[in-house]
Every structure is written in C-alpha cells, then in structure tokens.
Protein backbone atom coordinates (compact mmCIF):
# COMPACT_ATOMS: atom_id res chain seq x y z
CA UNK A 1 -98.60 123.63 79.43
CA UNK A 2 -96.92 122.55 76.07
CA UNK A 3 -94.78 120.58 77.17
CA UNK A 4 -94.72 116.81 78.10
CA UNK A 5 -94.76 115.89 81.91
CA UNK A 6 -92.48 113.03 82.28
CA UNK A 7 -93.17 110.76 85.12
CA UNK A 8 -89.71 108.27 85.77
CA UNK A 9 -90.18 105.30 87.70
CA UNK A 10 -87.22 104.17 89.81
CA UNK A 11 -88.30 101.27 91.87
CA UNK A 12 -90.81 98.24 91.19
CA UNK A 13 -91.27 96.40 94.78
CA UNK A 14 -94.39 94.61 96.60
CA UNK A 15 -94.41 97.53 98.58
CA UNK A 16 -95.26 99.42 95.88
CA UNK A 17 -93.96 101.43 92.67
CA UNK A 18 -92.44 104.79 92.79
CA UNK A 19 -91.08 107.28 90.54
CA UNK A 20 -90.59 110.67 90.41
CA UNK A 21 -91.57 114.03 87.84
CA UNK A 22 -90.15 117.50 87.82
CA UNK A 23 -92.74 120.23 88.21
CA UNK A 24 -91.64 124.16 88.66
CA UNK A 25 -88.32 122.71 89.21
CA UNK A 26 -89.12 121.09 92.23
CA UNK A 27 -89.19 117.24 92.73
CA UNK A 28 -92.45 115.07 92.91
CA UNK A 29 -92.30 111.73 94.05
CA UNK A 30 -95.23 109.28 93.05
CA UNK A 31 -96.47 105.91 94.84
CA UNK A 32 -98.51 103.18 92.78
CA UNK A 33 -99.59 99.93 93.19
CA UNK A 34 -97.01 96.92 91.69
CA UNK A 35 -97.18 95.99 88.58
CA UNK A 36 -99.85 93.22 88.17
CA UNK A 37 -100.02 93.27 84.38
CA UNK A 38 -102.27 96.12 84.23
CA UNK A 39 -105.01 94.80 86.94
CA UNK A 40 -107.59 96.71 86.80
CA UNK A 41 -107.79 98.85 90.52
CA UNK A 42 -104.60 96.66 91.66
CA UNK A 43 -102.10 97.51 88.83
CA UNK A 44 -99.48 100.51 88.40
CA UNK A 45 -100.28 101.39 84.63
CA UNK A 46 -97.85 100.08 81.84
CA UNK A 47 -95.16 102.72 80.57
CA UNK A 48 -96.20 105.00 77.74
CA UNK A 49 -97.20 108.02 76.29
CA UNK A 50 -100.93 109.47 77.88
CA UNK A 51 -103.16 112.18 77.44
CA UNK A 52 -103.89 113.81 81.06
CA UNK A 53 -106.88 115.89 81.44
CA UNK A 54 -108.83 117.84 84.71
CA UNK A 55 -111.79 115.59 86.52
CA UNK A 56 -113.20 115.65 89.53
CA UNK A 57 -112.71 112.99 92.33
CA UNK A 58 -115.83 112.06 93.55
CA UNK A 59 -114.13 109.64 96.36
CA UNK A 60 -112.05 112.38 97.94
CA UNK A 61 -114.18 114.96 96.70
CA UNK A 62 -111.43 117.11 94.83
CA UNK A 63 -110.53 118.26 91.75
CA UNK A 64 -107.82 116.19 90.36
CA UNK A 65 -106.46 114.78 86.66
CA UNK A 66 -107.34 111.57 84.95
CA UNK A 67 -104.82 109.50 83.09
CA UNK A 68 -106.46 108.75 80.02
CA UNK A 69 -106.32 106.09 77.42
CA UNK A 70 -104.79 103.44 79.23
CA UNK A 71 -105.44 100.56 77.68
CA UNK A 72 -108.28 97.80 79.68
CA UNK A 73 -108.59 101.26 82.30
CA UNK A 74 -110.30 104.15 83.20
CA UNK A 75 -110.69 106.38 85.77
CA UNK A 76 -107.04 106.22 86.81
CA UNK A 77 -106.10 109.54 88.53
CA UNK A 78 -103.56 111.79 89.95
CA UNK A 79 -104.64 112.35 93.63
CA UNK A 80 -103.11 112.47 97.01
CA UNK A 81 -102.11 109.72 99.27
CA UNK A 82 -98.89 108.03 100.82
CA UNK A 83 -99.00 104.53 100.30
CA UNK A 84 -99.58 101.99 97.84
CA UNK A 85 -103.33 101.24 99.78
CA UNK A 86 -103.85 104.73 99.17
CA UNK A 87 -104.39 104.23 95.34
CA UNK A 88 -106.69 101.48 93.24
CA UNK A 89 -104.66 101.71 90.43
CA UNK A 90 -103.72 105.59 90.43
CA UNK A 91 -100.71 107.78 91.10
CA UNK A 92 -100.66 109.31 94.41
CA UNK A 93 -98.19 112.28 94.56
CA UNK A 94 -95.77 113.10 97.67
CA UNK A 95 -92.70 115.68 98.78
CA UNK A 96 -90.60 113.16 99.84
CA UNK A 97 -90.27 109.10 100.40
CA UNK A 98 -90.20 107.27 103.88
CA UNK A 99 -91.49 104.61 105.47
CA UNK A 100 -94.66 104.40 107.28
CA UNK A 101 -94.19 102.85 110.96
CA UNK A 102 -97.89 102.55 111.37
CA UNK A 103 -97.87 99.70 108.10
CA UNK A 104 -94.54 99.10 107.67
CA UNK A 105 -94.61 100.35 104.01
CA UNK A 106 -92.40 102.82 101.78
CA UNK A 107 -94.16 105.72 101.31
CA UNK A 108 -94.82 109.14 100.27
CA UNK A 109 -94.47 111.81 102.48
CA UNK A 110 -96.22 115.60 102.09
CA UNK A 111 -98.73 114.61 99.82
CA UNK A 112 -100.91 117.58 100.23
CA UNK A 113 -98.54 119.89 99.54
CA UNK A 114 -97.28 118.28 96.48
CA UNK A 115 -100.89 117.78 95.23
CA UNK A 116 -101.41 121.55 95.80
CA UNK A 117 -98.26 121.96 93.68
CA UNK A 118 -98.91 119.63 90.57
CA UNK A 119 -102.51 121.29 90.34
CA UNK A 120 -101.51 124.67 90.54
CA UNK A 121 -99.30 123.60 87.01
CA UNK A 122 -101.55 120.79 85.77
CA UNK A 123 -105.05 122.16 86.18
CA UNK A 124 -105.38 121.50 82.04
CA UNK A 125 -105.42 118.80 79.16
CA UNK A 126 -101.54 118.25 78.84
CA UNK A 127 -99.66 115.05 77.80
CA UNK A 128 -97.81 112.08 80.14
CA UNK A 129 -95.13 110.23 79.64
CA UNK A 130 -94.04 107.16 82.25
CA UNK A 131 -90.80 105.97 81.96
CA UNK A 132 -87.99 103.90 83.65
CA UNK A 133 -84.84 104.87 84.69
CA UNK A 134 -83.73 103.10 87.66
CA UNK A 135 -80.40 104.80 88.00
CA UNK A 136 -82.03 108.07 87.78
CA UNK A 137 -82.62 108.77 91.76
C-alpha cells in the first residue's frame, strides 16, 4: 500500500472518540479512549502523521498493526473491540456505530468483520494520518 490511510475523527465525548477511514471503498468506523492529553493506556493519541507497521497482539492473541512513533507511547494498536473499555489507548475498528444497552456507551458495532477487512489491506508497513473533520459524517 502506497498510499496514506487517513483516519478522520468526528466526535470527541466521555464516551469515547470516534472517527472513521476508508478502506476498499468501504467505511471503517474507529472507537478510542477521550482525549486525556496523551495518557498513557487512557488517552486517544494526538492528531498526526504515523508510521503503521504488522505486530502481534499478545493480549488477544492476533496479528494486528502498531501505531508507531507516538510521542510518550508505545504499543498502541489497531485491534478489535466495541467500546471505549475495549482499548488502553488503541484504535478498535467496527462496521457500524450504536450504542451498547449492556453499558450504556456509543459503540462500535461488527468489529470482527471490519478487523478481518483492514488486515486483509493493511497486513504491511504503510503510513497514518489522524485527522479532524467534524462535519465530515
């Protein structure tokens, strides 16, 4: 992949942040923790440009992809899970957006199948861009 994967955040709530990329023309939504000025394991990450890169996740015992580079952080990953308590400071990736009766949380919905998705076209180094657009829903 040449090009740059860009990642646009539409909402920053205490429920959680969430933005959204375009992969094989077919809409991604991500769910992150809020913005605690780049907490480590509590934080979403700031905006920027990021290298990206395969690594394994040894907690959910996958393959996934490592944001690197953030600045004060490491480990931060794209991985699979629906809510903001899903995630220590990484990107969880969905289909869709909801909430979640059991918490009473926004969250992501599908998450396996848009994991499966984003891997099948991200399974190498490639570069990340996080931006914010809140009009752009």
């Amino acid at each position: 992949m040449g090009d740059t994967l860009i990642l646009t955040r539409f909402a920053y709530t205490d429920m959680g942040t969430f933005g959204s990329m375009l992969v094989d023309g077919q809409t991604i939504y991500t769910v992150e923790r809020p913005w605690l000025n780049n907490a480590r394991n509590v934080s979403c990450i700031p905006i920027g440009n990021y290298r990206c890169k395969p690594r394994f996740y040894n907690r959910g015992g996958y393959p996934a992809v490592e944001i690197c580079d953030v600045p004060n952080r490491s480990h931060i990953l794209f991985h699979r899970g629906n809510t903001m308590h899903d995630v220590a400071g990484c990107v969880a990736l969905n289909y869709g957006l909801g909430c979640s009766g059991q918490e009473n949380l926004w969250c992501g919905t599908d998450s396996f199948t848009a994991f499966t998705l984003f891997m099948e076209h991200y399974e190498m180094d490639f570069d990340l861009e996080i931006i914010v657009d809140y009009l752009g829903v």
